[in-house]
C-alpha atoms as a PDB file:
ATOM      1  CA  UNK A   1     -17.481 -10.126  38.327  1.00  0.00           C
ATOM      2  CA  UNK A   2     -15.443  -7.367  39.560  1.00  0.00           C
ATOM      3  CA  UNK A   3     -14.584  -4.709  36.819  1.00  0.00           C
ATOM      4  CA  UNK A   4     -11.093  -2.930  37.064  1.00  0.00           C
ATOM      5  CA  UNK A   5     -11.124   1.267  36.257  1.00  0.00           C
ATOM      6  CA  UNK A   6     -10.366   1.874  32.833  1.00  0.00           C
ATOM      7  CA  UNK A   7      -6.907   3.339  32.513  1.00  0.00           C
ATOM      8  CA  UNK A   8      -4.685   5.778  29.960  1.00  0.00           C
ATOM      9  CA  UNK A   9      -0.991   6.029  29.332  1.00  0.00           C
ATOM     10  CA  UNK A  10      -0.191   8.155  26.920  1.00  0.00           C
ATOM     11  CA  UNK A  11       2.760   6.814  24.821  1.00  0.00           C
ATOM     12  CA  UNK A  12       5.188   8.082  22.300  1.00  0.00           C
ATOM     13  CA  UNK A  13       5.636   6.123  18.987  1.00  0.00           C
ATOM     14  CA  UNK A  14       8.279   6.885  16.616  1.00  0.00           C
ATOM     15  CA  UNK A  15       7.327   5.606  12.872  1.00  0.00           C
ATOM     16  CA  UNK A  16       9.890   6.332  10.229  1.00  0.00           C
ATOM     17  CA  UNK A  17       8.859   5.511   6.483  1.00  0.00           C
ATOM     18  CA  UNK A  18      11.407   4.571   3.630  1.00  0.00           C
ATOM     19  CA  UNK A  19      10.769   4.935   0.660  1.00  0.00           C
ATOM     20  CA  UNK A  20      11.652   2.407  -2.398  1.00  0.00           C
ATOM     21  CA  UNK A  21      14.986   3.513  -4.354  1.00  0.00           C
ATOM     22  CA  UNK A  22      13.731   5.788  -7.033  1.00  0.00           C
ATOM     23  CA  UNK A  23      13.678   4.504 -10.545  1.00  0.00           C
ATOM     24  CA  UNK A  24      15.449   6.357 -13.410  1.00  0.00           C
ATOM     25  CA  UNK A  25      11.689   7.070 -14.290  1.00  0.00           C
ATOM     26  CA  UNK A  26      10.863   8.862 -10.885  1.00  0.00           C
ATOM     27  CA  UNK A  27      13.903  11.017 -10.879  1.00  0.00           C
ATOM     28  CA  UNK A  28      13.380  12.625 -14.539  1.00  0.00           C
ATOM     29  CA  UNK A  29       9.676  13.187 -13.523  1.00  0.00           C
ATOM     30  CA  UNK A  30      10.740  15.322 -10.323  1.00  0.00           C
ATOM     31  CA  UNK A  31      12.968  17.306 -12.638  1.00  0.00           C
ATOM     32  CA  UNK A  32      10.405  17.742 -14.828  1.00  0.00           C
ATOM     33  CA  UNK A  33       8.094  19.281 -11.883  1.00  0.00           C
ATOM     34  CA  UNK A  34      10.817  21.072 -10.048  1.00  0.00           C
ATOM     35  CA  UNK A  35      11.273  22.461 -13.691  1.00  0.00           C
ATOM     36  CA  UNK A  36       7.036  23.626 -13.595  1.00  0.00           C
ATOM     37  CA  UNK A  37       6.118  20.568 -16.369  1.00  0.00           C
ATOM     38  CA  UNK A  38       3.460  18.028 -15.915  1.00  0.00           C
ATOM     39  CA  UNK A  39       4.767  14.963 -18.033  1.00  0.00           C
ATOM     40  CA  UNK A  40       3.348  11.274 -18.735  1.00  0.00           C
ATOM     41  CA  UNK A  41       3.413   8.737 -21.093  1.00  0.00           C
ATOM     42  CA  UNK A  42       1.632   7.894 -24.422  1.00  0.00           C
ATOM     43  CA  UNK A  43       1.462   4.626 -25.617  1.00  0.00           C
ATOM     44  CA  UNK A  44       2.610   4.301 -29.335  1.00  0.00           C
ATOM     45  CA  UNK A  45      -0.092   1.820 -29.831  1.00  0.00           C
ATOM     46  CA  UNK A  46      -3.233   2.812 -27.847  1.00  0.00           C
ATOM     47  CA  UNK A  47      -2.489   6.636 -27.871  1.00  0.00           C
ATOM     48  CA  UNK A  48      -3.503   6.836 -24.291  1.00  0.00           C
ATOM     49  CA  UNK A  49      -1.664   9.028 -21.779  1.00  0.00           C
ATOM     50  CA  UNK A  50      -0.796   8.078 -18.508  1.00  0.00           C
ATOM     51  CA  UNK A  51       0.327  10.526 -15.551  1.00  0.00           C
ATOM     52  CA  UNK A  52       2.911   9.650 -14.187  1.00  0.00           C
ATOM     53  CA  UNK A  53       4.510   8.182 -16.495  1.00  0.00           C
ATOM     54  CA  UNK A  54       4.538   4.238 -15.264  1.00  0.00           C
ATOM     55  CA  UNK A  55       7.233   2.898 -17.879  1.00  0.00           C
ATOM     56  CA  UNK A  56       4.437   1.178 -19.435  1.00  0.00           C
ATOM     57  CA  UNK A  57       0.987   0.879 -20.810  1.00  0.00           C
ATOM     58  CA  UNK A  58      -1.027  -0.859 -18.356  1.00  0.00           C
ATOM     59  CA  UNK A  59      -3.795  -2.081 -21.303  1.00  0.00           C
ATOM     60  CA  UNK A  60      -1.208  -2.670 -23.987  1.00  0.00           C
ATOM     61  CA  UNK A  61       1.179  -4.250 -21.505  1.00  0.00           C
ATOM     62  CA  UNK A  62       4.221  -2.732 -23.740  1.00  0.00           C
ATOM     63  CA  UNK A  63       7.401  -0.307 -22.187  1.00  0.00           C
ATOM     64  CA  UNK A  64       7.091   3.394 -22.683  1.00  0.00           C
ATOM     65  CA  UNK A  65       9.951   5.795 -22.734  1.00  0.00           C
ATOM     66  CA  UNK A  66      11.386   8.939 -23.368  1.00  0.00           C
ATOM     67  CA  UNK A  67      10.770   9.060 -26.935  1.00  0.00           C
ATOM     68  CA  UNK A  68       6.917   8.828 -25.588  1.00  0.00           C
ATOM     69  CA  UNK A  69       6.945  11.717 -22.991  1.00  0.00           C
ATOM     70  CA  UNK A  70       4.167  14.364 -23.437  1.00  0.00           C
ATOM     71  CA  UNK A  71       3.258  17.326 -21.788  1.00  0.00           C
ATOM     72  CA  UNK A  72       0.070  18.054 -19.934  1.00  0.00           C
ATOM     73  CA  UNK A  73      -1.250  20.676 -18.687  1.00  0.00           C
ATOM     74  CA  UNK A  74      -2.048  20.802 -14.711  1.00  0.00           C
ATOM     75  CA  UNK A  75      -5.596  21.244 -15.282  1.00  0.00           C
ATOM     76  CA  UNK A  76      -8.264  19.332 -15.060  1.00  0.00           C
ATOM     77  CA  UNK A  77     -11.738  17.842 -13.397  1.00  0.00           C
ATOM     78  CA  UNK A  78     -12.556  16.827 -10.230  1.00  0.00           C
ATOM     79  CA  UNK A  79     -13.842  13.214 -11.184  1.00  0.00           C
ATOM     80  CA  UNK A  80     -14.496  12.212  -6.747  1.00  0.00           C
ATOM     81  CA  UNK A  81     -13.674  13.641  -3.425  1.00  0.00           C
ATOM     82  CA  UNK A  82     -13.569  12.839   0.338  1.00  0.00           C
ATOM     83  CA  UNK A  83     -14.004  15.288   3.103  1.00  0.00           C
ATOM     84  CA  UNK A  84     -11.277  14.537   5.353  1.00  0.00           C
ATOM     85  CA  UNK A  85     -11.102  15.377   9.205  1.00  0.00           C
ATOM     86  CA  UNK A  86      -8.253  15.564  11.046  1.00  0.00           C
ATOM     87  CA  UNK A  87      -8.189  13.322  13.972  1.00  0.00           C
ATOM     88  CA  UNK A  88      -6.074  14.895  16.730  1.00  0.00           C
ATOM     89  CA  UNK A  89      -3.007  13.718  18.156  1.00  0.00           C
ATOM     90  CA  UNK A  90       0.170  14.603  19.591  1.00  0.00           C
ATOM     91  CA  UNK A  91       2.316  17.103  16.650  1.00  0.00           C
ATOM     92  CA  UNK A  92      -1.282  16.909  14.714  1.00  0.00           C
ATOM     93  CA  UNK A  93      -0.578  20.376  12.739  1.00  0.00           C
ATOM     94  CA  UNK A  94      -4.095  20.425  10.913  1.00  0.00           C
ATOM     95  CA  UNK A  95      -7.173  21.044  12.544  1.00  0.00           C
ATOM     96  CA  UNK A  96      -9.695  22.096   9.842  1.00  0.00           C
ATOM     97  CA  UNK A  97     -11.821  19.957   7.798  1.00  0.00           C
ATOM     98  CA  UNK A  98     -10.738  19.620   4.076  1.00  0.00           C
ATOM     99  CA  UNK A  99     -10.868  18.018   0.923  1.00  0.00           C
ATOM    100  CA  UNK A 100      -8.722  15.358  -1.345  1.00  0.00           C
ATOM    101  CA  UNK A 101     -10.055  14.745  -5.006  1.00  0.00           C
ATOM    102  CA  UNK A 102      -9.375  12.571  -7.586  1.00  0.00           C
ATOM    103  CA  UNK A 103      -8.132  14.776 -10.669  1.00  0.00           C
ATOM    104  CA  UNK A 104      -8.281  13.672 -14.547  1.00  0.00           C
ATOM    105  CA  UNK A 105      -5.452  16.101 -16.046  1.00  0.00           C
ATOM    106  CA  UNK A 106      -6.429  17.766 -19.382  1.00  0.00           C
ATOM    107  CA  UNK A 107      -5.569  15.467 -22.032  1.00  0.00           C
ATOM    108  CA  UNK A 108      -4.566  12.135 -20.338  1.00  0.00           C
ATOM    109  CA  UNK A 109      -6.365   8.656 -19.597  1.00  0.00           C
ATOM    110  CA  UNK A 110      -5.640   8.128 -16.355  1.00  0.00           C
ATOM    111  CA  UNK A 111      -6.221   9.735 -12.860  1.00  0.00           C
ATOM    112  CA  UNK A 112      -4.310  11.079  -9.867  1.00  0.00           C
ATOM    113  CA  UNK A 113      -5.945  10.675  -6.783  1.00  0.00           C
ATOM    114  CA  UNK A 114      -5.250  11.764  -2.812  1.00  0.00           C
ATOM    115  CA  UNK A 115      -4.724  15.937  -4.128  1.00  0.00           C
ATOM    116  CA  UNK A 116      -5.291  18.558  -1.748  1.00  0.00           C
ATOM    117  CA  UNK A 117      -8.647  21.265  -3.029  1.00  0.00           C
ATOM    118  CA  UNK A 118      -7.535  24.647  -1.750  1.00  0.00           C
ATOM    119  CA  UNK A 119      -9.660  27.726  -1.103  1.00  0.00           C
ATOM    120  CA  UNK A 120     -12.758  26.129  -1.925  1.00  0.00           C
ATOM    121  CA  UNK A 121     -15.129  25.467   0.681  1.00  0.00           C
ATOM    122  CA  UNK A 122     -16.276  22.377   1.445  1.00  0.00           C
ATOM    123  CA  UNK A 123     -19.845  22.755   0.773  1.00  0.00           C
ATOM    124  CA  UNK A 124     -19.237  23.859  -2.647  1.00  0.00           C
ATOM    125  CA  UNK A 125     -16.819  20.886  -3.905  1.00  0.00           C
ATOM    126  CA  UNK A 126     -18.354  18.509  -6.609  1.00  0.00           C
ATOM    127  CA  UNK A 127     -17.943  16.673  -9.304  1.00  0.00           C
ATOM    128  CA  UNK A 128     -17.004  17.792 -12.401  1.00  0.00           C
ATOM    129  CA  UNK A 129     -15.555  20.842 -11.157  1.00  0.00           C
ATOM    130  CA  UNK A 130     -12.400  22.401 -13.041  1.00  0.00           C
ATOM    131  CA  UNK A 131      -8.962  22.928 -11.410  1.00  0.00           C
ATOM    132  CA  UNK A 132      -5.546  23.680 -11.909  1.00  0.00           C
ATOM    133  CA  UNK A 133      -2.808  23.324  -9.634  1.00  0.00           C
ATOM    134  CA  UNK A 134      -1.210  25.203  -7.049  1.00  0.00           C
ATOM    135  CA  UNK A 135       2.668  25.379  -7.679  1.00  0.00           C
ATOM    136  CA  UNK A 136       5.181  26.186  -4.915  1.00  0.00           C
ATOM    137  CA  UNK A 137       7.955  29.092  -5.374  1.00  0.00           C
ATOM    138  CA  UNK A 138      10.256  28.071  -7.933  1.00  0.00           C
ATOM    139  CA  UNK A 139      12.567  28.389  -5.808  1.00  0.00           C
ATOM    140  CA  UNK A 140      11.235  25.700  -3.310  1.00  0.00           C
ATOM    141  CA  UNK A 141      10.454  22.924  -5.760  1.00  0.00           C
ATOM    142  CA  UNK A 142      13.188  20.416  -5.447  1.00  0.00           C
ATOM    143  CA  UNK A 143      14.056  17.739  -7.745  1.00  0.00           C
ATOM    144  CA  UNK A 144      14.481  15.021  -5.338  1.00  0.00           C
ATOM    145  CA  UNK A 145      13.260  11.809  -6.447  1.00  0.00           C
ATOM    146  CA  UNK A 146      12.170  11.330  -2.988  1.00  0.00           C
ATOM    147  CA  UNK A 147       9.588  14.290  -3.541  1.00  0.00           C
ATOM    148  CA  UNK A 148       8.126  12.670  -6.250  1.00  0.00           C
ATOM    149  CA  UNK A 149       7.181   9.323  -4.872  1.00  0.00           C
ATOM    150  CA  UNK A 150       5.268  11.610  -2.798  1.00  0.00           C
ATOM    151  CA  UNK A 151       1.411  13.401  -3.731  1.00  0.00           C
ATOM    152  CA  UNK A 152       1.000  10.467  -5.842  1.00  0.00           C
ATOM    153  CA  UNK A 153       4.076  10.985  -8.572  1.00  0.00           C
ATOM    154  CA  UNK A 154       2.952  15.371  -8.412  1.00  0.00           C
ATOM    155  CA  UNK A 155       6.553  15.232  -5.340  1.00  0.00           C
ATOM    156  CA  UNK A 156       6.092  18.610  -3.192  1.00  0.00           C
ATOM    157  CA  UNK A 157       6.086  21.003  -6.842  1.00  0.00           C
ATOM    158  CA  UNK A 158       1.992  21.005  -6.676  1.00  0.00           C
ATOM    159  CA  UNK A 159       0.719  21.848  -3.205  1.00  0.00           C
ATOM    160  CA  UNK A 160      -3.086  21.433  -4.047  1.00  0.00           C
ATOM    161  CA  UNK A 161      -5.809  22.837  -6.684  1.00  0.00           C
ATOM    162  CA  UNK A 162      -7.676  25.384  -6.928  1.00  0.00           C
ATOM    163  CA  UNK A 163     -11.112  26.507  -9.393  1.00  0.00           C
ATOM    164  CA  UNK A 164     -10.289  27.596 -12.355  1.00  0.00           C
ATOM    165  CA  UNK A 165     -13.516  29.373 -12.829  1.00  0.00           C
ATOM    166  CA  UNK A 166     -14.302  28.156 -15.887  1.00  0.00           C
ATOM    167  CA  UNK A 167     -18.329  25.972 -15.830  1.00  0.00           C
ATOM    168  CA  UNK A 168     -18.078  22.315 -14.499  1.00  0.00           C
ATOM    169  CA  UNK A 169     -17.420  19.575 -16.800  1.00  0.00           C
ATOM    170  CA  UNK A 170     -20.613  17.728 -18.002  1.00  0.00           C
ATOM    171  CA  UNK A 171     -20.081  14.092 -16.593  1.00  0.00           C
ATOM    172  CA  UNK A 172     -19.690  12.578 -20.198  1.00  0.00           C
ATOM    173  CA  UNK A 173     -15.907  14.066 -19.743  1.00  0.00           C
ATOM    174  CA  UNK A 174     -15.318  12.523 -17.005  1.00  0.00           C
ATOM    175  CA  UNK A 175     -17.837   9.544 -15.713  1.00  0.00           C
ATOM    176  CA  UNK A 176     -15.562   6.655 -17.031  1.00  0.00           C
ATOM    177  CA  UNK A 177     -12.776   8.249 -14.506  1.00  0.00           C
ATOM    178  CA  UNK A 178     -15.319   7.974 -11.427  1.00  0.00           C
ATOM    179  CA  UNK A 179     -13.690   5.504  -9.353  1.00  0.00           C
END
């Protein structure tokens, strides 16, 4: 059997992404950031509060609305976390090890996951660790319902986390959140 060289080409690809059409939901909820407010849902039968706001409660299967927004705070706990490396490749802009969490805000029932942990090495991030969120410039928030399909329904107004400082969380807050 006679075994050809191995051989590379590099190659160009070209993906572009579209997002769905925003719902009326989406585009009050990136006002609502660009404006520096964290706002879900609560269910008028189940009193649970869901970030983003979905519409709907997912256990009570009933539509949510306006008349149920509430404001959160953008704190909360670190209930998991990967360690993510870049791989590199052509336009590859990051080149440092960091970490994504999974975040239960202050005060709702639900988590967002895939957000950025800044300024805290990677050693140190746990569980049960309390954050709050890093906000762009006011200035450079936009209210684009675009944005806010984006970092899971947080759009481009939060850029990551950071400690609050405060002692972790004991896991009875969160352990039900652990995915």
């Amino acid at each position: 059997m006679t075994r050809e060289p191995v051989q590379f080409m590099s190659h160009h690809t070209k993906v572009e992404y579209k997002l769905p059409a925003p719902s009326l939901l989406s585009i009050e909820s990136a006002k609502q950031l660009a404006a520096g407010r964290v706002v879900g849902h609560k269910c008028p039968e189940c009193g649970k509060v869901y970030v983003p706001a979905r519409g709907y409660c997912p256990l009570c299967v009933i539509e949510t609305t306006a008349a149920h927004e509430v404001e959160v705070q953008p704190r909360g706990i670190v209930t998991t976390f990967s360690v993510i490396t870049p791989l590199q490749y052509q336009g590859q802009e990051e080149h440092d090890d960091y970490a994504q969490a999974t975040i239960l805000l202050a005060g709702t029932d639900s988590t967002i996951s895939m957000q950025r942990l800044d300024g805290i090495p990677i050693d140190d991030v746990r569980t049960g660790m309390r954050v709050e969120a890093v906000w762009l410039p006011e200035s450079e928030r936009s209210a684009s319902p675009e944005g806010a399909a984006r970092g899971f329904g947080l759009g481009r107004a939060i850029t990551g986390w950071k400690l609050t400082g405060e002692p972790d969380a004991p896991v009875e807050e969160y352990g039900e959140h652990i995915l």
